[in-house]
Protein backbone atom coordinates (compact mmCIF):
# COMPACT_ATOMS: atom_id res chain seq x y z
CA UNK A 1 0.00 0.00 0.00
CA UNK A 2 1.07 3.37 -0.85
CA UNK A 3 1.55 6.40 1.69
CA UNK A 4 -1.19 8.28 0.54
CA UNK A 5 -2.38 10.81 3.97
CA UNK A 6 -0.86 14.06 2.16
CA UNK A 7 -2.32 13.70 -1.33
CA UNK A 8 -6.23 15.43 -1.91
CA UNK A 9 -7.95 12.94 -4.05
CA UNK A 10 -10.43 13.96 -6.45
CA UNK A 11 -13.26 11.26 -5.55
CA UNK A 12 -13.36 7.52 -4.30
CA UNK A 13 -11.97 5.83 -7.34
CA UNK A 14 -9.17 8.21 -8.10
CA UNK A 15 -8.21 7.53 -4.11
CA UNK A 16 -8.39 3.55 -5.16
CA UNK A 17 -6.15 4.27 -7.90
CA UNK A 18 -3.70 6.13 -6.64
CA UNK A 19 -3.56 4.35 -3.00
CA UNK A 20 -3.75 0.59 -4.24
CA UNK A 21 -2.87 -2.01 -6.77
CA UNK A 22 -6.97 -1.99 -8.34
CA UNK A 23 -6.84 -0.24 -11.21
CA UNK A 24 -9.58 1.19 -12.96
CA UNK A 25 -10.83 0.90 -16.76
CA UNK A 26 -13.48 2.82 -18.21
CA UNK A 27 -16.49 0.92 -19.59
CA UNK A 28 -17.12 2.54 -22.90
CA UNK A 29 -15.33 3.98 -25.42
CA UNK A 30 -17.33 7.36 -25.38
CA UNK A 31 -14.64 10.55 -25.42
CA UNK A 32 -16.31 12.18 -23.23
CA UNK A 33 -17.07 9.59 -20.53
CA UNK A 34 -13.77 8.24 -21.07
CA UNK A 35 -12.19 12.10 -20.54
CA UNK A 36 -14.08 12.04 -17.07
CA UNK A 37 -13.00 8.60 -16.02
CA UNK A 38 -9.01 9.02 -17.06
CA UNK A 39 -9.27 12.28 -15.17
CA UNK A 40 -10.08 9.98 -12.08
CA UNK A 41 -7.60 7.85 -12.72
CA UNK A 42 -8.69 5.68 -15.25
CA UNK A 43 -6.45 3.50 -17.61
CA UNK A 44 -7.84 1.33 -19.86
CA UNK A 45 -11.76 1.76 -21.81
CA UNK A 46 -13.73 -0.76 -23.73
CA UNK A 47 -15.47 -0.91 -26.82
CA UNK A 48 -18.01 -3.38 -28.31
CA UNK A 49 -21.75 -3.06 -30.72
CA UNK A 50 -23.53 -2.12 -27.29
CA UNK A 51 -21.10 0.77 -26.56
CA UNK A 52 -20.98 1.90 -30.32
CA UNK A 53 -24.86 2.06 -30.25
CA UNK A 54 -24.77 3.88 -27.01
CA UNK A 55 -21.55 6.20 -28.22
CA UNK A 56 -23.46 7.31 -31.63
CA UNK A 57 -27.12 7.45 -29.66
CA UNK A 58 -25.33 9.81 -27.55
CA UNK A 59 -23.26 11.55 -29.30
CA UNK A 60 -24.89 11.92 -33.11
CA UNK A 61 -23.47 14.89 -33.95
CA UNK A 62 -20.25 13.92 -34.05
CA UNK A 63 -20.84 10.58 -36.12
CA UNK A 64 -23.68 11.82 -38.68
CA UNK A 65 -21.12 12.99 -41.20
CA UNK A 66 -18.40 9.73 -40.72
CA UNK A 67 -21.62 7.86 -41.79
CA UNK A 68 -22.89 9.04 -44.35
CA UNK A 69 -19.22 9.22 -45.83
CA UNK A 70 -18.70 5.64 -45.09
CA UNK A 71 -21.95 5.02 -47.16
CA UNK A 72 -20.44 7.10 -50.15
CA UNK A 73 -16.89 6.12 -50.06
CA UNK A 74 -17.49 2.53 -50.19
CA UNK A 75 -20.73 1.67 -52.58
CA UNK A 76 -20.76 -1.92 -51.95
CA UNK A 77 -20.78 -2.32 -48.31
CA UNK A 78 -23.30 -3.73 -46.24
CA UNK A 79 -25.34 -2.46 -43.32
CA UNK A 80 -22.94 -5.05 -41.14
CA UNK A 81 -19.70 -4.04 -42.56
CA UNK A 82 -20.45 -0.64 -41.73
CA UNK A 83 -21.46 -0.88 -38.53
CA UNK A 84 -17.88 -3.08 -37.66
CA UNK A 85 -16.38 -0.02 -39.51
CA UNK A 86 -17.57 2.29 -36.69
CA UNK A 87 -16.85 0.01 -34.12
CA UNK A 88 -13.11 0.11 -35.68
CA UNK A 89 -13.18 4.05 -35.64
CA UNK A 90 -14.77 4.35 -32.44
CA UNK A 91 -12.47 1.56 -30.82
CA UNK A 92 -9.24 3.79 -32.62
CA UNK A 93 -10.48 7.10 -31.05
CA UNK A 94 -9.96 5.70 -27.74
CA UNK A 95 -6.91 3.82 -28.02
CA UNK A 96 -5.72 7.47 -29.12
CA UNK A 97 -6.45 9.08 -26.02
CA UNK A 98 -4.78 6.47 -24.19
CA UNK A 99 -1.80 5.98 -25.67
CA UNK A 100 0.11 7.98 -23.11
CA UNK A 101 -0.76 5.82 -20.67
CA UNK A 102 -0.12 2.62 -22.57
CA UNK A 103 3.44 3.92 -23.02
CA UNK A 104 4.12 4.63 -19.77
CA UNK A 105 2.45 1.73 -18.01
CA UNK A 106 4.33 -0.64 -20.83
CA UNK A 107 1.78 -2.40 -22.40
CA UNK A 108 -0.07 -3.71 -18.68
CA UNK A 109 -2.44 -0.54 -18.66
CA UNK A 110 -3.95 2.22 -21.25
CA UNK A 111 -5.56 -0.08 -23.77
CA UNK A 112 -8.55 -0.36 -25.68
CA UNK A 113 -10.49 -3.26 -25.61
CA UNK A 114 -12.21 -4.09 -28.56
CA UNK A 115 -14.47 -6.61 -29.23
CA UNK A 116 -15.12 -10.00 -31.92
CA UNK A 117 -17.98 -10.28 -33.44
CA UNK A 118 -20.13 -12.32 -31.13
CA UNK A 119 -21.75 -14.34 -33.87
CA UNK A 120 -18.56 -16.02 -34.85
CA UNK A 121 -18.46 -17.79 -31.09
CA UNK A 122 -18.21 -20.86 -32.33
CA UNK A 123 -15.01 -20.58 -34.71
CA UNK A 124 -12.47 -20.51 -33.92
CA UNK A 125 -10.47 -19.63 -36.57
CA UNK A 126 -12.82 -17.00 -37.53
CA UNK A 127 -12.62 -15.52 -34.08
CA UNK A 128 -8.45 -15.76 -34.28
CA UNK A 129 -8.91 -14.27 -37.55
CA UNK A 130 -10.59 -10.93 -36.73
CA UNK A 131 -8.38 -11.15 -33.56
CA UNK A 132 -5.26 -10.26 -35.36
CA UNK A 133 -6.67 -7.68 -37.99
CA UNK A 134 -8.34 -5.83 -34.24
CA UNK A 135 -4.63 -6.28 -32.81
CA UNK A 136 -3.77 -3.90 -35.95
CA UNK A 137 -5.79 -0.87 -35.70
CA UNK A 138 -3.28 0.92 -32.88
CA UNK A 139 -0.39 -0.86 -30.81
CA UNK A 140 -2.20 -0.57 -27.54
CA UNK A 141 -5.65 -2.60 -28.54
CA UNK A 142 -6.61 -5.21 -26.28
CA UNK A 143 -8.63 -7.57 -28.04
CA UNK A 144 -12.26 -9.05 -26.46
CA UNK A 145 -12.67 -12.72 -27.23
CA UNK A 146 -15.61 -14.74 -25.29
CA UNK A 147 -15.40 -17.78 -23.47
CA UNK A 148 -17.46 -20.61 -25.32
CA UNK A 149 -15.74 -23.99 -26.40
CA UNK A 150 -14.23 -22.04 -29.32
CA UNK A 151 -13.43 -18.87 -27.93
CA UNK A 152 -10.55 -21.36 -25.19
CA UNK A 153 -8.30 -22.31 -28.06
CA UNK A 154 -8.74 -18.74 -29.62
CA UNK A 155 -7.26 -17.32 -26.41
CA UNK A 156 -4.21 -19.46 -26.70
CA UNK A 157 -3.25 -19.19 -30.44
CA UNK A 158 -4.10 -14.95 -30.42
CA UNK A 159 -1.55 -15.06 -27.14
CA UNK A 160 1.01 -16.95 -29.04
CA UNK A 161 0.86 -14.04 -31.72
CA UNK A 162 1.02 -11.86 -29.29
CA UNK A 163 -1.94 -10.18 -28.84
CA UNK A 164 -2.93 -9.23 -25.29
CA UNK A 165 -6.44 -10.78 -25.09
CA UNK A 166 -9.86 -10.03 -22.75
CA UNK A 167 -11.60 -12.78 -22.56
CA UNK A 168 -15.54 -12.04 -22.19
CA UNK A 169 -18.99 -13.70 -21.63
CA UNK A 170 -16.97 -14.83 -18.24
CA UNK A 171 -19.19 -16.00 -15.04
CA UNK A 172 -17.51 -18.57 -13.38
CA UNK A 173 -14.06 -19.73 -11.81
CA UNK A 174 -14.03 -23.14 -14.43
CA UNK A 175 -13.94 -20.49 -17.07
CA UNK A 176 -11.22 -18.58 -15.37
CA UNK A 177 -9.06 -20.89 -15.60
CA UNK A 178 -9.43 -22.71 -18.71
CA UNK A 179 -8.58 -18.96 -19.88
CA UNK A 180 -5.62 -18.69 -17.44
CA UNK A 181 -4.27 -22.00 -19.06
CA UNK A 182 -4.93 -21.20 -22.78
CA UNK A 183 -2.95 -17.61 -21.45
CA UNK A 184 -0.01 -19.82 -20.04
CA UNK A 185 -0.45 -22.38 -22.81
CA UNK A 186 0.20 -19.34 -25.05
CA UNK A 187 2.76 -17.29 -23.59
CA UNK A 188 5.20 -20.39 -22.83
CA UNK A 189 5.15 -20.92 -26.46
CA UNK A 190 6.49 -17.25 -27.43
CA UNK A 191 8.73 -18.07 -24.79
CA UNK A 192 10.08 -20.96 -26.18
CA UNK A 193 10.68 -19.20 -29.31
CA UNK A 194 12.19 -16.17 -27.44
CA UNK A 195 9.38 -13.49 -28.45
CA UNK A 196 8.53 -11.09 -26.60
CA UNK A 197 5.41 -11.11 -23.91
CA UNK A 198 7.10 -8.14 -21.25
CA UNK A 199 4.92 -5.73 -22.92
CA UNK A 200 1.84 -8.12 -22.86
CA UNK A 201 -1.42 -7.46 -20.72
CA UNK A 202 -4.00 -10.42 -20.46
CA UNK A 203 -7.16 -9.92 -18.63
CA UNK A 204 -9.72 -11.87 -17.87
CA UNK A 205 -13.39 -10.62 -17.12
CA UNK A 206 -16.00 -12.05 -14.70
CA UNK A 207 -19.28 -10.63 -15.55
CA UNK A 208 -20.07 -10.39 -12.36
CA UNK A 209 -23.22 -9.22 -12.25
CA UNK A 210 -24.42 -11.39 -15.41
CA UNK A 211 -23.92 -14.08 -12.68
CA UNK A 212 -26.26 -12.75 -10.38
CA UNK A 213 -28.92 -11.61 -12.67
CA UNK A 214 -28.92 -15.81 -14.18
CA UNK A 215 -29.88 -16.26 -10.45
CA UNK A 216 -32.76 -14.45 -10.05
CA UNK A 217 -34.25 -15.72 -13.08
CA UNK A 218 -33.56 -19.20 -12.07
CA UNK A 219 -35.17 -17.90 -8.58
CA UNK A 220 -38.26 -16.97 -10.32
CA UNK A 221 -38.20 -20.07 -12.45
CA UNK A 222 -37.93 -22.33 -9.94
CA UNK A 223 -39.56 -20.75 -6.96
CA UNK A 224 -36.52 -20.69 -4.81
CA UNK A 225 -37.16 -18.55 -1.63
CA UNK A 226 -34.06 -17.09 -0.35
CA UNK A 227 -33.50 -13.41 1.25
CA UNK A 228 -32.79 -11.61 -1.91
CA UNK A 229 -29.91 -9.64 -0.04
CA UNK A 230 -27.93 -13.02 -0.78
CA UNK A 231 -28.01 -12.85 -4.66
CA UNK A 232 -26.27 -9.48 -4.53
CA UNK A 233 -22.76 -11.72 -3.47
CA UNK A 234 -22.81 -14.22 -5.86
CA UNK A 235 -20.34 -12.89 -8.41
CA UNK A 236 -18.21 -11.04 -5.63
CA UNK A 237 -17.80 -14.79 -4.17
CA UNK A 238 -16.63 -16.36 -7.74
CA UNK A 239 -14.18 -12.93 -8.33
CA UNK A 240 -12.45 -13.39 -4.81
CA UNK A 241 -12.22 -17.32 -4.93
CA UNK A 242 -10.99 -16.97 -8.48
CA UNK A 243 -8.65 -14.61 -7.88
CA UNK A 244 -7.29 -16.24 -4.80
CA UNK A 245 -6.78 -19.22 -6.91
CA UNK A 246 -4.70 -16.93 -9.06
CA UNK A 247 -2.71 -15.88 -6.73
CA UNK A 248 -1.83 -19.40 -5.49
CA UNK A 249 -1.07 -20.40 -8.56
CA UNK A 250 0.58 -17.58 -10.23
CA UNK A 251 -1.25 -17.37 -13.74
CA UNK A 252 0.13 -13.90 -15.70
CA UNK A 253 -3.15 -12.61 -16.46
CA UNK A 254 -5.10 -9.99 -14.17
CA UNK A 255 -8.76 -10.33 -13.54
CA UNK A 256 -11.33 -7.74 -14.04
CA UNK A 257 -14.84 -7.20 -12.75
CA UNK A 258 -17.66 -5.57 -15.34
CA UNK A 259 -21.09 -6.24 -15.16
CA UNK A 260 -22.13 -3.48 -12.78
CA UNK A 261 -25.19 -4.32 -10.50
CA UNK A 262 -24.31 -2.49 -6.93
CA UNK A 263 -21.25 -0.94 -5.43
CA UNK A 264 -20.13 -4.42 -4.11
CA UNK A 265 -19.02 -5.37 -7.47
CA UNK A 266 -16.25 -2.63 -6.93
CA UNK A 267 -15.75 -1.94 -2.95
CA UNK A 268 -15.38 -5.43 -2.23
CA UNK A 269 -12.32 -5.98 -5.07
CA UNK A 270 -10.26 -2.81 -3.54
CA UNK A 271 -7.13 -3.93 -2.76
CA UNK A 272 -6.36 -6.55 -5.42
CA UNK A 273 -4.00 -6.40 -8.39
CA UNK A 274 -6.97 -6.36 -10.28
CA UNK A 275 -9.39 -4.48 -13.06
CA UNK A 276 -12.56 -3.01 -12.01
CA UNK A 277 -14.65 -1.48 -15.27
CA UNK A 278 -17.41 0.33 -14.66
CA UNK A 279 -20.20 1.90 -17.00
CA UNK A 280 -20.09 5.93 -16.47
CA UNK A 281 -23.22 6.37 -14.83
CA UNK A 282 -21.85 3.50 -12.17
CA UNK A 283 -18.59 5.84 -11.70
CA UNK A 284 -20.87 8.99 -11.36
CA UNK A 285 -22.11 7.19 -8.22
CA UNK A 286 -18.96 5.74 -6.76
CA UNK A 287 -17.60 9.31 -6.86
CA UNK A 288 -20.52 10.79 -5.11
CA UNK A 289 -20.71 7.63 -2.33
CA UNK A 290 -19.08 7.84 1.39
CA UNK A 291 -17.89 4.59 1.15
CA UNK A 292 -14.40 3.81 2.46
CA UNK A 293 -11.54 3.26 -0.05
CA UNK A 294 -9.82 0.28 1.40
CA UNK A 295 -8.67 -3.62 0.85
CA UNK A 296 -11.76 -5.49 0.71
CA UNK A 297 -10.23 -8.27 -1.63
CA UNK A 298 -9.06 -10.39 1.12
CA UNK A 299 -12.31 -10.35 3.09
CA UNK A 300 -14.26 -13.35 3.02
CA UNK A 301 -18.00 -13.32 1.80
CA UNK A 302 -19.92 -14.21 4.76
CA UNK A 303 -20.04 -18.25 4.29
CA UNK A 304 -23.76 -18.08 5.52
CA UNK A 305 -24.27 -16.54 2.44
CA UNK A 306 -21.96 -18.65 0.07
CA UNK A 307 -23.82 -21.83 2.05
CA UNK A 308 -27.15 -20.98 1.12
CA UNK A 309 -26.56 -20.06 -2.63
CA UNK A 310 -24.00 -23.44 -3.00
CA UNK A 311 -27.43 -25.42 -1.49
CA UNK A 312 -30.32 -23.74 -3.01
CA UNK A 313 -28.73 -22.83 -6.58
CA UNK A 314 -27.24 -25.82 -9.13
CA UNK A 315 -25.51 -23.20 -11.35
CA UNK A 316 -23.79 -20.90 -8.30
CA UNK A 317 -21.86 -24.42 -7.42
CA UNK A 318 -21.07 -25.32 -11.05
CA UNK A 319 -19.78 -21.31 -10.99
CA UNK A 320 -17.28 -21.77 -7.89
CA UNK A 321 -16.06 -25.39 -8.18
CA UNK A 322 -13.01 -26.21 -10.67
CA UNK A 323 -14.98 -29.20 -11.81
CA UNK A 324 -18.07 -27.65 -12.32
CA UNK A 325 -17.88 -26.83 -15.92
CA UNK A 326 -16.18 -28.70 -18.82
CA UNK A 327 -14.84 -26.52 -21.53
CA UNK A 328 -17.84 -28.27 -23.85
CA UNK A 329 -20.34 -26.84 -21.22
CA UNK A 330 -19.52 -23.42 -21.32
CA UNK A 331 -21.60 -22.84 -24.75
CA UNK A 332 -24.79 -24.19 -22.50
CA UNK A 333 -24.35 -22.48 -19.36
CA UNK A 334 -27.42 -19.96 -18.63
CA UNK A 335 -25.75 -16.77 -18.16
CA UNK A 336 -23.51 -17.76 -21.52
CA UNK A 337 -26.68 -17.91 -23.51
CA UNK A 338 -27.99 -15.21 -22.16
CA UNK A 339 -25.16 -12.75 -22.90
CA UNK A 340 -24.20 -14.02 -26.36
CA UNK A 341 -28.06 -13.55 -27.20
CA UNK A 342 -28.39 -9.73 -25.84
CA UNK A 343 -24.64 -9.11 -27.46
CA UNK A 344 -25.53 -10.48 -30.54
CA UNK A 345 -28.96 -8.49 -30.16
CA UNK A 346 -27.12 -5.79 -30.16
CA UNK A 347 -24.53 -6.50 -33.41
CA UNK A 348 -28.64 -5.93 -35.04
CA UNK A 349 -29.43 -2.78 -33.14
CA UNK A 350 -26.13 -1.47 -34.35
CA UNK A 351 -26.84 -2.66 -38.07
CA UNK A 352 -30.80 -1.09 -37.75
CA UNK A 353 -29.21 2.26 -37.00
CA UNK A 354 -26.78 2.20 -39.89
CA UNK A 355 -29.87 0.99 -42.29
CA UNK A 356 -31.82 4.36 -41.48
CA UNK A 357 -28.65 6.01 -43.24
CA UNK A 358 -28.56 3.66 -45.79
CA UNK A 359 -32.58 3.22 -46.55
CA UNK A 360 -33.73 6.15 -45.23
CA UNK A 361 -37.72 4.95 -44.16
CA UNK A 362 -39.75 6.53 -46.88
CA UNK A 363 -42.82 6.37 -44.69
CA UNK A 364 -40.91 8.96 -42.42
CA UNK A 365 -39.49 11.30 -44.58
């Protein structure tokens, strides 16, 4: 820990990152969000078809023009192509801005992380593919690949080229570390061949509040009464037993929490040498809470808690034992299905808004 008592801090996350290891990344690739979150201390952002939708919603103005001379400049393309076009320009904007921060952090902070397509989830090579051409767009892009049967051996071949990787749709610890290995598998092979992976910076996301929204559908579904305080901890008790596990076993990849749900999902992973990434609107609140900045990583979740959810809920042990997932289970696993289906949901959202530039609607002209 770092002597902090003389320095003012601008708000509760800047304190976090300037006082301990947690470092925070910005959870869209919006300029202006991402402005306000490196002037907190931010170092890393995301982008993906849900951020681009939200980026251009918000922020039309700016993007009107780049579209319609997308649509001009290349007469062929299709709604989809441009709409992975923006994501590329959006995803390059950001990695600008933090460039400075890549550089001086060497290659562990101030990327970009950009998303695959989530339709190709179940190819691999497809998914390695559009891996390397993302690595390409600026030297400090971080590339988003999910964790379905697939997406595993994706991880490891994209790490062999050298590509730092984020691997996404991420709920449970049997996930973590099939990703840790393909990361290991990966990096001992550039080893072994003497390339470089110094300037390399794996993460590896738990969704952890996908996690605990699965649960309260499967509460509803299957009438499970339980006091609803109790869901809240679910993903906080698969981060801190994951990362834990990490620790013990010393896998060179860092893991970060997204999936914002309540202020858990970042107060209780202060104090690791970890990645929180919240959404704007989640930072706004941080910032304005009272809550103490201090090392909550090592604090166990109440096991009263951890009990009941291991008895009452099939898929919260499958999410904190090794064993509890095969690789060929993750496609199946409910909050897997869920997420690829709202992110792919979104890949058409994305395309819809590029269509109204393409085909305007004659019926509202």
């Amino acid at each position: 820990m770092h002597h902090t008592s003389a320095i003012a801090f601008k708000s509760p996350l800047h304190e976090m990152t300037q006082s301990t290891p947690t470092c925070l990344w910005n959870d869209s690739a919006s300029i202006q969000e991402l402005t306000y979150s490196m002037e907190h201390g931010a170092t890393g952002a995301t982008c993906n078809p849900v951020i681009v939708l939200g980026v251009l919603k918000k922020e039309m103005s700016q993007w009107k023009d780049r579209i319609h001379s997308l649509i001009s400049e290349r007469s062929k393309a299709t709604e989809h192509e441009i709409s992975w076009q923006l994501v590329r320009e959006i995803s390059i904007k950001g990695a600008a801005l933090l460039k400075p921060l890549f550089e001086a952090h060497h290659g562990k902070n101030g990327r970009l992380s950009i998303q695959t397509d989530p339709r190709l989830f179940r190819d691999t090579g497809a998914i390695v593919e559009q891996a390397m051409e993302f690595s390409r767009l600026a030297p400090n892009m971080i590339v988003k690949i999910p964790v379905t049967q697939a997406g595993i051996p994706a991880i490891e071949q994209a790490t062999y080229c050298g590509i730092s990787i984020n691997a996404t749709v991420c709920f449970s610890l049997p996930q973590c570390i099939a990703v840790a290995e393909a990361v290991e598998r990966g990096l001992e092979r550039r080893e072994r061949e003497g390339k470089d992976i110094d300037s390399m910076g794996p993460v590896c996301t738990i969704m952890v509040g996908r996690l605990d929204d699965w649960l309260k559908v499967v509460m509803e579904k299957d009438n499970v009464a339980i006091d609803p305080g109790y869901l809240e901890w679910a993903g906080v008790a698969v981060f801190k037993k994951t990362y834990h596990l990490f620790r013990q076993r010393g896998y060179r990849l860092r893991l970060l929490s997204a999936a914002f749900r309540n202020h858990m999902h970042w107060s209780q992973m202060i104090g690791g040498d970890v990645v929180i990434s919240p959404p704007y609107a989640w930072q706004l609140r941080f910032n304005a809470s009272d809550i103490e900045v201090r090392n909550r990583i090592d604090e166990p979740v109440n096991p009263e808690i951890v009990e009941e959810l291991t008895r009452r809920f099939a898929d919260f042990r499958r999410a904190t034992t090794e064993s509890g997932l095969t690789i060929e289970d993750f496609d199946s696993f409910g909050p897997t299905r869920r997420t690829l289906r709202q992110f792919i949901s979104a890949c058409h959202d994305l395309d819809a808004l590029v269509r109204d530039f393409l085909i305007p609607n004659p019926d509202t002209e």
